[in-house]
C-alpha atoms as a PDB file:
ATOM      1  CA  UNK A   1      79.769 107.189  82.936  1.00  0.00           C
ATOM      2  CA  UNK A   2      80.937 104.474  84.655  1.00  0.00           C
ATOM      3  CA  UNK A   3      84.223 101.899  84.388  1.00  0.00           C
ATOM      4  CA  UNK A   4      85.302  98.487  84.981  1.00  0.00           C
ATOM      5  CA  UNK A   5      88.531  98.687  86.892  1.00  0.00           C
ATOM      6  CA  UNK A   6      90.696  95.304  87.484  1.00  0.00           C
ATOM      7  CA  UNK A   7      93.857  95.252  89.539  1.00  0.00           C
ATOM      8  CA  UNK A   8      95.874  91.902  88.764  1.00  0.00           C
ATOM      9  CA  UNK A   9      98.886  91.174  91.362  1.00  0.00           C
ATOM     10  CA  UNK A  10     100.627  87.537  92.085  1.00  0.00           C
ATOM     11  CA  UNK A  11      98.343  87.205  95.831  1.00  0.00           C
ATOM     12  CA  UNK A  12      95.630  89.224  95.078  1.00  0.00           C
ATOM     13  CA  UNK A  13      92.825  90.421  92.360  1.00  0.00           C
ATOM     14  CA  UNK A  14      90.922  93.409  93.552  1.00  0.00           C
ATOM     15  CA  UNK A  15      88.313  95.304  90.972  1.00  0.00           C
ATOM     16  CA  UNK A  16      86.099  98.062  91.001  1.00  0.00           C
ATOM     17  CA  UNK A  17      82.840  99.846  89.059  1.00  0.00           C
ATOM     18  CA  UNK A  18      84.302 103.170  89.355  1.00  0.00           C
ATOM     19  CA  UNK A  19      82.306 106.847  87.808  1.00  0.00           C
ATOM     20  CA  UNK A  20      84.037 109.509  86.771  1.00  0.00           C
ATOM     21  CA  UNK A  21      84.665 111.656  89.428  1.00  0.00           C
ATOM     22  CA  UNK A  22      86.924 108.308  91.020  1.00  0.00           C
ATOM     23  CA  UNK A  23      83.677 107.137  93.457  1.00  0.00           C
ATOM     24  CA  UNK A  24      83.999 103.842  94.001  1.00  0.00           C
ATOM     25  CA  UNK A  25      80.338 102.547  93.387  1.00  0.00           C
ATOM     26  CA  UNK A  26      81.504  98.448  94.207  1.00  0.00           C
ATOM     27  CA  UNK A  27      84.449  96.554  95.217  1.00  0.00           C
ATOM     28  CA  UNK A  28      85.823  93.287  95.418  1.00  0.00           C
ATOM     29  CA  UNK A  29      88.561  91.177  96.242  1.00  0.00           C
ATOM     30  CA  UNK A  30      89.773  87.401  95.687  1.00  0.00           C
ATOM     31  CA  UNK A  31      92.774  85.741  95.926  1.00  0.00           C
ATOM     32  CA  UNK A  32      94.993  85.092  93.056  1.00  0.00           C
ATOM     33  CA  UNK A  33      96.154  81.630  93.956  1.00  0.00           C
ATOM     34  CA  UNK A  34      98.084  82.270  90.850  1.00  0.00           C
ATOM     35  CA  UNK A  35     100.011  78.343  90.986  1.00  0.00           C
ATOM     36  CA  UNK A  36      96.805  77.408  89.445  1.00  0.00           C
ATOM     37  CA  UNK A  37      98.010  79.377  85.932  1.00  0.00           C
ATOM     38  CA  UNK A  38      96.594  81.800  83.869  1.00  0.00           C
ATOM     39  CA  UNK A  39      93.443  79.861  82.968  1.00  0.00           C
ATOM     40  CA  UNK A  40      91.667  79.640  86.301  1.00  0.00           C
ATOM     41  CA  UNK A  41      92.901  82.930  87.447  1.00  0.00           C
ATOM     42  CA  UNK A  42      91.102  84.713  84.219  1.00  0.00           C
ATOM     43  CA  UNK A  43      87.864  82.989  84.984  1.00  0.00           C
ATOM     44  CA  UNK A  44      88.469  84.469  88.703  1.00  0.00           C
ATOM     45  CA  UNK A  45      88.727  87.826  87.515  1.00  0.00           C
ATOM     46  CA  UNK A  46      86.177  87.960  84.432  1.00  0.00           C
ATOM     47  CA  UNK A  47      83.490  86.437  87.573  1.00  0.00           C
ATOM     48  CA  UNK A  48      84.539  88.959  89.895  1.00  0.00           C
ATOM     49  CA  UNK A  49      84.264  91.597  87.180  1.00  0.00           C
ATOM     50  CA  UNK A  50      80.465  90.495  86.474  1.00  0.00           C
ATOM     51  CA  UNK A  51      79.490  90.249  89.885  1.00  0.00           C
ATOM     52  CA  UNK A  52      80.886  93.856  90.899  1.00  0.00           C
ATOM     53  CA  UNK A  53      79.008  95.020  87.644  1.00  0.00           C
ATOM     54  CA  UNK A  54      75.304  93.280  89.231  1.00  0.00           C
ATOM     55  CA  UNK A  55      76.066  94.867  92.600  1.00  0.00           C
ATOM     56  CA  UNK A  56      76.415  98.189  91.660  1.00  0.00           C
ATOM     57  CA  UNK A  57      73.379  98.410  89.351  1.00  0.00           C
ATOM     58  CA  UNK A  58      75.768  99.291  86.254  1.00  0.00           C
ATOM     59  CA  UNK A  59      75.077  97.175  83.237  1.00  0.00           C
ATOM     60  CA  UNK A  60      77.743  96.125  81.384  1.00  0.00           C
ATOM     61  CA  UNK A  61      76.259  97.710  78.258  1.00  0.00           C
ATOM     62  CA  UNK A  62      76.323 101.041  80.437  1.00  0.00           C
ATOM     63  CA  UNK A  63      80.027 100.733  81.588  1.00  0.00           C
ATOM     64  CA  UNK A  64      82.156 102.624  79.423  1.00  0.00           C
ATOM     65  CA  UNK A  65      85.388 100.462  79.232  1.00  0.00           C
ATOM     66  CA  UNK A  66      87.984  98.534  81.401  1.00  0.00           C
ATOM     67  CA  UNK A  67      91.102  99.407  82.743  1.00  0.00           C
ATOM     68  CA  UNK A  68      93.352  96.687  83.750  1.00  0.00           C
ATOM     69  CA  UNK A  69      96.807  97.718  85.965  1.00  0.00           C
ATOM     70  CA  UNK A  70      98.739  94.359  85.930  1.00  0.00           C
ATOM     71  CA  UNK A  71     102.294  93.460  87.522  1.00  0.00           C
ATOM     72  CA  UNK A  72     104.816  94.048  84.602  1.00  0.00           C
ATOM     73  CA  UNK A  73     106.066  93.231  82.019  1.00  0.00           C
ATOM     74  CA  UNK A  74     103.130  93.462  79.659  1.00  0.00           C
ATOM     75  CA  UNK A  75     103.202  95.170  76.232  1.00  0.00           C
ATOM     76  CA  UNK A  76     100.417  97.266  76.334  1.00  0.00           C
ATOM     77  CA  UNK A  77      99.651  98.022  72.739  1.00  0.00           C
ATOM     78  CA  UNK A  78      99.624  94.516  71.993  1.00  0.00           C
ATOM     79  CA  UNK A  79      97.067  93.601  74.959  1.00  0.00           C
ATOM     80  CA  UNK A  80      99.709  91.006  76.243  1.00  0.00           C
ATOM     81  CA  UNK A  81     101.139  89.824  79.573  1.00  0.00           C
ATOM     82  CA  UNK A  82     104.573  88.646  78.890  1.00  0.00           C
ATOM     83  CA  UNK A  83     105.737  86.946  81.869  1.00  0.00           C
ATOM     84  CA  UNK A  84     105.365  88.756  85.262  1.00  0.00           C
ATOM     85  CA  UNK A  85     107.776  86.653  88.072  1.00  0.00           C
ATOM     86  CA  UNK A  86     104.830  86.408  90.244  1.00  0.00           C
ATOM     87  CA  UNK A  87     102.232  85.111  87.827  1.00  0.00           C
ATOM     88  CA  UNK A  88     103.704  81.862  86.699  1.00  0.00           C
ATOM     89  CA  UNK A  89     102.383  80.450  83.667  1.00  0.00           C
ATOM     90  CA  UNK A  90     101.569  83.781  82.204  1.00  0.00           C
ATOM     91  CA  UNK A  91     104.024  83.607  79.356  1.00  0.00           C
ATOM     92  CA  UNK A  92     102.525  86.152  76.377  1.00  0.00           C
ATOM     93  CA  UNK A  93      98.811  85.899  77.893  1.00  0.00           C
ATOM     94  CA  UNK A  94      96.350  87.337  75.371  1.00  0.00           C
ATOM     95  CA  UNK A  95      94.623  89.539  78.630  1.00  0.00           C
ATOM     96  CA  UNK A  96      92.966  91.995  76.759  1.00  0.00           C
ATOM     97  CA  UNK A  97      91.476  89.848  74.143  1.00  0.00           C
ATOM     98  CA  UNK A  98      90.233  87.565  76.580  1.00  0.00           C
ATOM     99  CA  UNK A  99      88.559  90.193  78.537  1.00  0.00           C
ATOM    100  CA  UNK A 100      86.875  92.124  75.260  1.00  0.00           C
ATOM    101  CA  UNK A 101      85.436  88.569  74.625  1.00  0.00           C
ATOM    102  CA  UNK A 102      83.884  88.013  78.021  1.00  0.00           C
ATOM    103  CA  UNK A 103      82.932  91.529  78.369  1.00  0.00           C
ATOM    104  CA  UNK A 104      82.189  92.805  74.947  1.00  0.00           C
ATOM    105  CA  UNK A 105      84.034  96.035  76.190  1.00  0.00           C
ATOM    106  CA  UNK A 106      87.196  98.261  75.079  1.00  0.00           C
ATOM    107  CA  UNK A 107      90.131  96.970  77.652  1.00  0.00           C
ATOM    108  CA  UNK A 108      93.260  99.447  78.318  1.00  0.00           C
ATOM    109  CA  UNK A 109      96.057  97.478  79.561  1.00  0.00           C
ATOM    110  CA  UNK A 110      98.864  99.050  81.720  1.00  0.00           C
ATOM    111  CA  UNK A 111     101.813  98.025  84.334  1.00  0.00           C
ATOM    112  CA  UNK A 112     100.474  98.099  87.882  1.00  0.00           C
ATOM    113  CA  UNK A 113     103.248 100.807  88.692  1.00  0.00           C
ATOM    114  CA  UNK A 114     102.243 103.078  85.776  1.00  0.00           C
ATOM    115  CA  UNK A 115      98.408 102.648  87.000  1.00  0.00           C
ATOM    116  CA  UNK A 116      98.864 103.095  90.312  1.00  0.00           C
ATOM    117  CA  UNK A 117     101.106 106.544  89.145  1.00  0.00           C
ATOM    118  CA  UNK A 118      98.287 107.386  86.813  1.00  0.00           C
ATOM    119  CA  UNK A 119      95.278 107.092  89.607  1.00  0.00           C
ATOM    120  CA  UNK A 120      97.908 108.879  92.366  1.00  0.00           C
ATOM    121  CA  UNK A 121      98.161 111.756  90.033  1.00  0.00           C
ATOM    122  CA  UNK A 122      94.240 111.818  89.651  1.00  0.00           C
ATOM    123  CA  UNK A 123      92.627 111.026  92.437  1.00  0.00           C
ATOM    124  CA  UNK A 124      95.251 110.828  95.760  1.00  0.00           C
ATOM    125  CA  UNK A 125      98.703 113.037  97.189  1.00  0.00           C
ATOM    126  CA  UNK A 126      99.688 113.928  93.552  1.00  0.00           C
ATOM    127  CA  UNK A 127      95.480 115.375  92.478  1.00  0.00           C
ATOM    128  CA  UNK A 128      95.750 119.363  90.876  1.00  0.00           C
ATOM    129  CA  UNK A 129      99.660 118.596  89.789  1.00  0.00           C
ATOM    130  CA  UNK A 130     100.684 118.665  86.168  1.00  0.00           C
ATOM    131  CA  UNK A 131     103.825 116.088  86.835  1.00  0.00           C
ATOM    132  CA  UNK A 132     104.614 113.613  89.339  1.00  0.00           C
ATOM    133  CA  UNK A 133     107.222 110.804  90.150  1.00  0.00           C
ATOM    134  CA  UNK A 134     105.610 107.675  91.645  1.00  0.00           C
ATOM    135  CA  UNK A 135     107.304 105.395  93.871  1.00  0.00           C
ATOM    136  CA  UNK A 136     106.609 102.100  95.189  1.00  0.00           C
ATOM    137  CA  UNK A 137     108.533 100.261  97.950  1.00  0.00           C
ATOM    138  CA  UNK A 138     107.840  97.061  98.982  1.00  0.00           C
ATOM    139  CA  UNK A 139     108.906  93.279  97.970  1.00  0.00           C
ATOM    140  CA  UNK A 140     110.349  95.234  95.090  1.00  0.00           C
ATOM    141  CA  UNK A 141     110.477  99.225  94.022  1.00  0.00           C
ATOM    142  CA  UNK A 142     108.778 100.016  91.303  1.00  0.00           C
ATOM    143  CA  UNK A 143     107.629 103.736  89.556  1.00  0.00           C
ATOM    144  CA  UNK A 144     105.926 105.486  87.112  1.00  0.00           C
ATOM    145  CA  UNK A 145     105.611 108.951  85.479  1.00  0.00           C
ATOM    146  CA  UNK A 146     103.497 111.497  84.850  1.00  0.00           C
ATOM    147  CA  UNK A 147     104.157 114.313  82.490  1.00  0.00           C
ATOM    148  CA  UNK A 148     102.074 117.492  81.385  1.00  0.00           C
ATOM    149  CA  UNK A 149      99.384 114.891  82.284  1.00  0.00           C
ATOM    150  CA  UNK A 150      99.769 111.660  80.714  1.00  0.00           C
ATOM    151  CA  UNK A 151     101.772 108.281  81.909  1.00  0.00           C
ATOM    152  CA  UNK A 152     105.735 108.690  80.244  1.00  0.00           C
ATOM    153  CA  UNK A 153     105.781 105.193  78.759  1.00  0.00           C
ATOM    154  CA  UNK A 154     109.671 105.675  77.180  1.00  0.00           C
ATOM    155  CA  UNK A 155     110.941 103.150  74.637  1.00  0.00           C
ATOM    156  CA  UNK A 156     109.015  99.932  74.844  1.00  0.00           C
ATOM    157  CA  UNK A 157     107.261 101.073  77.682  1.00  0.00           C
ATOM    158  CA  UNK A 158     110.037 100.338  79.995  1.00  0.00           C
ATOM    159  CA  UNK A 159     110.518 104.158  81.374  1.00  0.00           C
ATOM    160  CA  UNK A 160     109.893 104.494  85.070  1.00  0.00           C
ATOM    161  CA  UNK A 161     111.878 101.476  86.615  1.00  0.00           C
ATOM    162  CA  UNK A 162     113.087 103.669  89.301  1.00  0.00           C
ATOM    163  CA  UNK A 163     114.150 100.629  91.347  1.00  0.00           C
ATOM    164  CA  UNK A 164     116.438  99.195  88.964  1.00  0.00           C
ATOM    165  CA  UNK A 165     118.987 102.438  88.651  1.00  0.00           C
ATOM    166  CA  UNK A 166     122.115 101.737  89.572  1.00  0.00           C
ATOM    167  CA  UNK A 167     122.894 103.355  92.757  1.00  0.00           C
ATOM    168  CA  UNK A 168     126.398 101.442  93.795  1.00  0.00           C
ATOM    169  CA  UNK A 169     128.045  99.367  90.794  1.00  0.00           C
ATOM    170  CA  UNK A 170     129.914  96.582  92.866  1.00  0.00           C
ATOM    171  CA  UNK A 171     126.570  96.342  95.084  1.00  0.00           C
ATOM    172  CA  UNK A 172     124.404  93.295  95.046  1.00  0.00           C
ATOM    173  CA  UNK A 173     123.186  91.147  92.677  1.00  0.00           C
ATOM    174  CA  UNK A 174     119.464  92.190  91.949  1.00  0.00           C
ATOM    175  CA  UNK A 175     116.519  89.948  90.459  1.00  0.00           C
ATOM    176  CA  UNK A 176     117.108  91.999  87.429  1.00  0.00           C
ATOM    177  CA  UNK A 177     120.295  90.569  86.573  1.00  0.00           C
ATOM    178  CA  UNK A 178     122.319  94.060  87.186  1.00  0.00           C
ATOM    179  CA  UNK A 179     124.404  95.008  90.445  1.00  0.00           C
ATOM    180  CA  UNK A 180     124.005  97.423  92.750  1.00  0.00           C
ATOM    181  CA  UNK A 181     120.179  98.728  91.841  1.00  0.00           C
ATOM    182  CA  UNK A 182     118.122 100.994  94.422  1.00  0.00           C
ATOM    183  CA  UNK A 183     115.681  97.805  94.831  1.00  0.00           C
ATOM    184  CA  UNK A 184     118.786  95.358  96.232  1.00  0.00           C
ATOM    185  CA  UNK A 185     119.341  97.739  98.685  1.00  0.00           C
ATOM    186  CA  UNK A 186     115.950  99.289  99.794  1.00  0.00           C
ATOM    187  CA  UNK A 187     113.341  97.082  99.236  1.00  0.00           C
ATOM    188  CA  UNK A 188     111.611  94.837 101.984  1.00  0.00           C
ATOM    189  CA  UNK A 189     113.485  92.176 101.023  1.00  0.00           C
ATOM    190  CA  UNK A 190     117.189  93.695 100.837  1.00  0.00           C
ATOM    191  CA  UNK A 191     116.280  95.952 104.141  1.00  0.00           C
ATOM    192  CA  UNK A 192     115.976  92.537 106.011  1.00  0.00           C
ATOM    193  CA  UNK A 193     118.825  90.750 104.190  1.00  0.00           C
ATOM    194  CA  UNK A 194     120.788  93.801 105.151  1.00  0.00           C
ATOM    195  CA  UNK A 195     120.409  93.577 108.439  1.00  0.00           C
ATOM    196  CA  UNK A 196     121.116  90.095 108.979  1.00  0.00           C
ATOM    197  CA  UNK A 197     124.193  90.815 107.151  1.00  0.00           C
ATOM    198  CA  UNK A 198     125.138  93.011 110.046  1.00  0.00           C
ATOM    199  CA  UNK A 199     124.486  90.046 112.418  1.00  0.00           C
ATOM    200  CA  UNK A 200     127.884  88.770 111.383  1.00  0.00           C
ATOM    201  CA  UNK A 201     129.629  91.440 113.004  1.00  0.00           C
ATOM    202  CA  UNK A 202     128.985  89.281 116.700  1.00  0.00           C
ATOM    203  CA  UNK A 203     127.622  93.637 118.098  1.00  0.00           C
ATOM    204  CA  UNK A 204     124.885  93.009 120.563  1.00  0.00           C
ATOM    205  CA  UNK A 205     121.549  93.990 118.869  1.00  0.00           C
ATOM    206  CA  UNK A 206     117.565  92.578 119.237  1.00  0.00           C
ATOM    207  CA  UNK A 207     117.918  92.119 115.698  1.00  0.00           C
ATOM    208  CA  UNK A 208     119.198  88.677 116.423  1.00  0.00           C
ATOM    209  CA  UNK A 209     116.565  86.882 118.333  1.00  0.00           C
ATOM    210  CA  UNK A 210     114.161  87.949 115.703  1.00  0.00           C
ATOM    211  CA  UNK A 211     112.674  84.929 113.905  1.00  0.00           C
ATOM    212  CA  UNK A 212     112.192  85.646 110.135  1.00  0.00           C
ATOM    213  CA  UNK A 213     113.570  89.073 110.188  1.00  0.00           C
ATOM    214  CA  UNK A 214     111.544  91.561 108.224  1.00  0.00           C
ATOM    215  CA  UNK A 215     111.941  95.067 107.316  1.00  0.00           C
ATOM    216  CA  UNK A 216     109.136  95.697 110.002  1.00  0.00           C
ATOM    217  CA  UNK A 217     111.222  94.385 112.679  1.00  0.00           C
ATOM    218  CA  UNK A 218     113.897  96.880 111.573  1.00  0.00           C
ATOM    219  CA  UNK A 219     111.774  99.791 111.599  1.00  0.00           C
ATOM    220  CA  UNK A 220     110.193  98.756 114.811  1.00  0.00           C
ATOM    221  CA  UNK A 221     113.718  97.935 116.660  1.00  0.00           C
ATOM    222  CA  UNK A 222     115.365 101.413 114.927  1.00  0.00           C
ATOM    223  CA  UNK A 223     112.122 103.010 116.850  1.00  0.00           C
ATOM    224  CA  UNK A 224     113.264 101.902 120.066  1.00  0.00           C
ATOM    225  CA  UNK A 225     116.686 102.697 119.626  1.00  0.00           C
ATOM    226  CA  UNK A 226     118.619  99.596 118.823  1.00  0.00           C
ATOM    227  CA  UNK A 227     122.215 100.548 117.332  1.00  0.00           C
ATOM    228  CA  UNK A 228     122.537  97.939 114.942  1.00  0.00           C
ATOM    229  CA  UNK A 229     118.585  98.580 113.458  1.00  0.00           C
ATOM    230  CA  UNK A 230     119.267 102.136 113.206  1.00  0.00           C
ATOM    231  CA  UNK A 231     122.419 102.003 111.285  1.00  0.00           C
ATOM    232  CA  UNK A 232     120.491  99.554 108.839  1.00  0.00           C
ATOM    233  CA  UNK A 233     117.765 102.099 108.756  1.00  0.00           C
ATOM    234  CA  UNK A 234     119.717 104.827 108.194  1.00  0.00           C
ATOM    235  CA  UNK A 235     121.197 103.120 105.132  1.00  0.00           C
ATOM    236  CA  UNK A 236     117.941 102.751 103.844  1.00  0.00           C
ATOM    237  CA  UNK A 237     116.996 106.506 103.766  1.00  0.00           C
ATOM    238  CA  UNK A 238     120.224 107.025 102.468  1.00  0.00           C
ATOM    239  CA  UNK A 239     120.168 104.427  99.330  1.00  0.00           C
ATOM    240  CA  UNK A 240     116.311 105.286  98.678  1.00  0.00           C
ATOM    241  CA  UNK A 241     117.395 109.263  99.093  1.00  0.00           C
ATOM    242  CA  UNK A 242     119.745 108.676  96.004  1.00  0.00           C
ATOM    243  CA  UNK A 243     117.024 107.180  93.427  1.00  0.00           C
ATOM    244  CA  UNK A 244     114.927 109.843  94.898  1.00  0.00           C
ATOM    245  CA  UNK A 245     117.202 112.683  93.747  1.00  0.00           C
ATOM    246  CA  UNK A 246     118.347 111.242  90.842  1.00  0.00           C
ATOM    247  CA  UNK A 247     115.029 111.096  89.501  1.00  0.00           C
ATOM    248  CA  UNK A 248     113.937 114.485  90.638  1.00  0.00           C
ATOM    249  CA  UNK A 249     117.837 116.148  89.457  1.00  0.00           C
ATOM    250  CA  UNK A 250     116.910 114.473  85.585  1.00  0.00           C
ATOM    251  CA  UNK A 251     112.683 115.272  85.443  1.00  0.00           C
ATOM    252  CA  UNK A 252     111.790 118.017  87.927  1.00  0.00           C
ATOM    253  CA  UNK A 253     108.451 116.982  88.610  1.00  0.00           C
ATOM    254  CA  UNK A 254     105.751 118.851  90.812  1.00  0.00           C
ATOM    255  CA  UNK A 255     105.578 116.454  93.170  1.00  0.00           C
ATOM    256  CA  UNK A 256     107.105 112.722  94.491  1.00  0.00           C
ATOM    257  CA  UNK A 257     104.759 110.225  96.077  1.00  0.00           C
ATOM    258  CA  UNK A 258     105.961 107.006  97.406  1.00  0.00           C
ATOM    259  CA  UNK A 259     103.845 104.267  98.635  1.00  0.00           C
ATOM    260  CA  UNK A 260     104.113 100.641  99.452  1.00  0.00           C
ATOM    261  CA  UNK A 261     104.816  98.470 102.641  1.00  0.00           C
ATOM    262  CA  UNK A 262     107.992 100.291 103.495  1.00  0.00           C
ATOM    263  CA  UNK A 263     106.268 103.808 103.513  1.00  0.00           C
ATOM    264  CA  UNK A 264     104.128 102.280 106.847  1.00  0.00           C
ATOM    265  CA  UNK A 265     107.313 103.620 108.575  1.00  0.00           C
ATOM    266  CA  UNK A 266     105.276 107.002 108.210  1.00  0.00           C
ATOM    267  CA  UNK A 267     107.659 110.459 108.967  1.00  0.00           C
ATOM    268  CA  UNK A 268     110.326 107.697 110.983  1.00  0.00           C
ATOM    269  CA  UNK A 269     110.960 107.710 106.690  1.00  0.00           C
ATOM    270  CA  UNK A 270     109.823 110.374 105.250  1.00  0.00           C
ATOM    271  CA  UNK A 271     111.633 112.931 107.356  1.00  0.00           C
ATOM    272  CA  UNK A 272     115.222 112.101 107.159  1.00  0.00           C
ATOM    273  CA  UNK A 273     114.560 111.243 103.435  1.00  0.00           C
ATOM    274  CA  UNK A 274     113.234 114.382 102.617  1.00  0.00           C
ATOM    275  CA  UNK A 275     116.518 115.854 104.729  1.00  0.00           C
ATOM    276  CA  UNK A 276     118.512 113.645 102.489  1.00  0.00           C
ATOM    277  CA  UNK A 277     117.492 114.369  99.441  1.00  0.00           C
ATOM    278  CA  UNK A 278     117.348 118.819 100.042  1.00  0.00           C
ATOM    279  CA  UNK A 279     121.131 117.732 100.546  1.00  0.00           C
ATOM    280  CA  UNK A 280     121.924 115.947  97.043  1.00  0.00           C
ATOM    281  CA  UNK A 281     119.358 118.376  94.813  1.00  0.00           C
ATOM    282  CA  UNK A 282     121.377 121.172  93.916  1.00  0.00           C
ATOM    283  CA  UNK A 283     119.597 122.335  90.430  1.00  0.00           C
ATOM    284  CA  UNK A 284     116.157 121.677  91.243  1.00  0.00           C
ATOM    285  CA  UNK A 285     114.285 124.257  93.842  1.00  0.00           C
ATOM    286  CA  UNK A 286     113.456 121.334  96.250  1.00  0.00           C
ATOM    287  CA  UNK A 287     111.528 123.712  98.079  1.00  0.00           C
ATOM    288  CA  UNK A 288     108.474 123.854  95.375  1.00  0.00           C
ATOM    289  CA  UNK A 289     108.613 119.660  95.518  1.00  0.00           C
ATOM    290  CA  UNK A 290     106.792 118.017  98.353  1.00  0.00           C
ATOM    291  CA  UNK A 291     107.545 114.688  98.939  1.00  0.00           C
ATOM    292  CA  UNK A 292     104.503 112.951 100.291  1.00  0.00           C
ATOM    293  CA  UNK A 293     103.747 109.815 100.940  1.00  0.00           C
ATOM    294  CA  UNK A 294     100.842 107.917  98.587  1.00  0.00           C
ATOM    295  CA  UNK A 295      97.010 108.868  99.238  1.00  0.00           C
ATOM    296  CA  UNK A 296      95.218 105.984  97.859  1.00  0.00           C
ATOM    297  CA  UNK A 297      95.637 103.043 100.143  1.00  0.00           C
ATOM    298  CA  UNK A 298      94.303  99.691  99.506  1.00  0.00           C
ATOM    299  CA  UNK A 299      92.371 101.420  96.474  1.00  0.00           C
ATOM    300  CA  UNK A 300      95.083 102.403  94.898  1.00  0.00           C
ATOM    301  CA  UNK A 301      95.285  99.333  92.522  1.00  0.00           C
ATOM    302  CA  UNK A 302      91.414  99.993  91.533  1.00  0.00           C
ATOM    303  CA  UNK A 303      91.387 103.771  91.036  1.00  0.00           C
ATOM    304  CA  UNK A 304      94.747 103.326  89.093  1.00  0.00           C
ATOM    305  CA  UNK A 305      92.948 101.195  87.055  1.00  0.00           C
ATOM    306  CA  UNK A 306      90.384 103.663  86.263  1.00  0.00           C
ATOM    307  CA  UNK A 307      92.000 106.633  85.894  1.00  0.00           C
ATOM    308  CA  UNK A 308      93.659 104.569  82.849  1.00  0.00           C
ATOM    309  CA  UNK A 309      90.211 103.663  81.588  1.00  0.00           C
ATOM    310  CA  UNK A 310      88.762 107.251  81.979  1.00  0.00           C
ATOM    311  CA  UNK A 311      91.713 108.758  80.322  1.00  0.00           C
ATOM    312  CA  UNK A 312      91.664 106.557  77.322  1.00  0.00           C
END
């Protein structure tokens, strides 16, 4: 048995003819170029799909089904993309009818986060677990669930928005509208805006000469000691420690598993964070939770995608 597994983001479209043990039989990726609307970018990813299934030597009358993981918000029983802020154009996007047409296959659509939770909990740092919390942190911070099992989709299939809790009510404004949410304070983006904040204080730090400050450059610049960079850093393992807890305080899962551009910091993060959070968890045995960071890599999108298709 064999699957078709898409992974749709805003820069890039990555698929995958995956079996059922999670092998990888072909891969491919293209760029999004998503300005061009949902039009082109479907013909992109229904070719890609058809070429992956001729290189691997699986027909498409032998694959199974396709899993799609696709950046939120989509409503997943209705097979619709609603209007993710990095697709433009994608405003209630029929995905999964357009895909059973071109295919002539079952489609299971589901949030990238969820997915990439889902294939996590299957196949990478959360595999022979019966609950996980997922994690992402990057441009934004996004999570999923897993419980006895199976994705925790909530009301309307909004549970898991880890990012999006509120950690500090008078913090910053965040994209979602809200103030003070985990993501406007650890993300890439608010890492970097956080630090040029503390620019303004006129203490002598690298951080300054840095063109186009990015949460790299903090994490590099904390590495080598800078004052200012490790303060900022140190705020970040703080903030990120509190969503952490929180979530593990209300659902007690097996294990956490946090992945994204930010997690490249490697145990410079995952150390103090998992100091910081044994110190807030007081009703949880923190001892019996690892905290690890994500196994999948780069595949991550694709086996995501698959575990959703295999466990329909």
């Amino acid at each position: 048995m064999a699957v078709l597994a898409i992974d749709i983001g805003g820069t890039k479209l990555a698929a995958g003819v995956v079996d059922a043990g999670g092998r990888i039989l072909a891969r491919g990726e293209v760029p999004t170029i998503a300005a061009e609307g949902p039009t082109r970018v479907l013909e992109r990813i229904v070719g890609l799909g058809k070429d992956l299934l001729g290189r691997s030597a699986v027909s498409v009358d032998a694959a199974r089904r396709i899993g799609v993981g696709c950046a939120g918000p989509v409503d997943r029983l209705a097979g619709l993309v609603l209007d993710p802020p990095n697709l433009p154009g994608w405003t209630r996007v029929a995905l999964v009818d357009h895909l059973q047409q071109a295919f002539g296959l079952p489609v299971i659509l589901e949030n990238d986060a969820n997915a990439a939770a889902l294939g996590e909990f299957r196949y990478g740092a959360g595999k022979g677990t019966r609950s996980l919390v997922y994690l992402t942190v990057s441009t934004g911070i996004g999570g999923g669930i897993v419980l006895d099992g199976k994705i925790w989709h909530g009301l309307n299939d909004a549970a898991g928005e880890i990012g999006h809790m509120t950690i500090a009510p008078d913090g910053p404004l965040c994209g979602c509208g809200n103030h003070g949410c985990l993501e406007a304070f650890a993300s890439g983006p608010s890492i970097a805006r956080r630090a040029r904040e503390a620019l303004a204080g006129g203490r002598p730090t690298r951080l300054r000469g840095v063109p186009g400050l990015t949460a790299a450059d903090v994490v590099r610049l904390a590495r080598e000691g800078d004052e200012v960079a490790c303060e900022v850093w140190e705020e970040t393992v703080r903030y990120l420690s509190l969503g952490v807890a929180a979530a593990i305080t209300i659902l007690a899962p097996e294990r956490v598993v946090i992945g994204g551009g930010v997690t490249e910091a490697g145990e410079f993060l995952f150390e103090p964070l998992r100091r910081e959070v044994r110190s807030r968890v007081k009703l949880v045995p923190m001892e019996s939770i690892p905290i690890l960071p994500a196994g999948l890599g780069r595949d991550v999108g694709i086996l995501g995608a698959a575990a959703v298709a295999l466990d329909a």
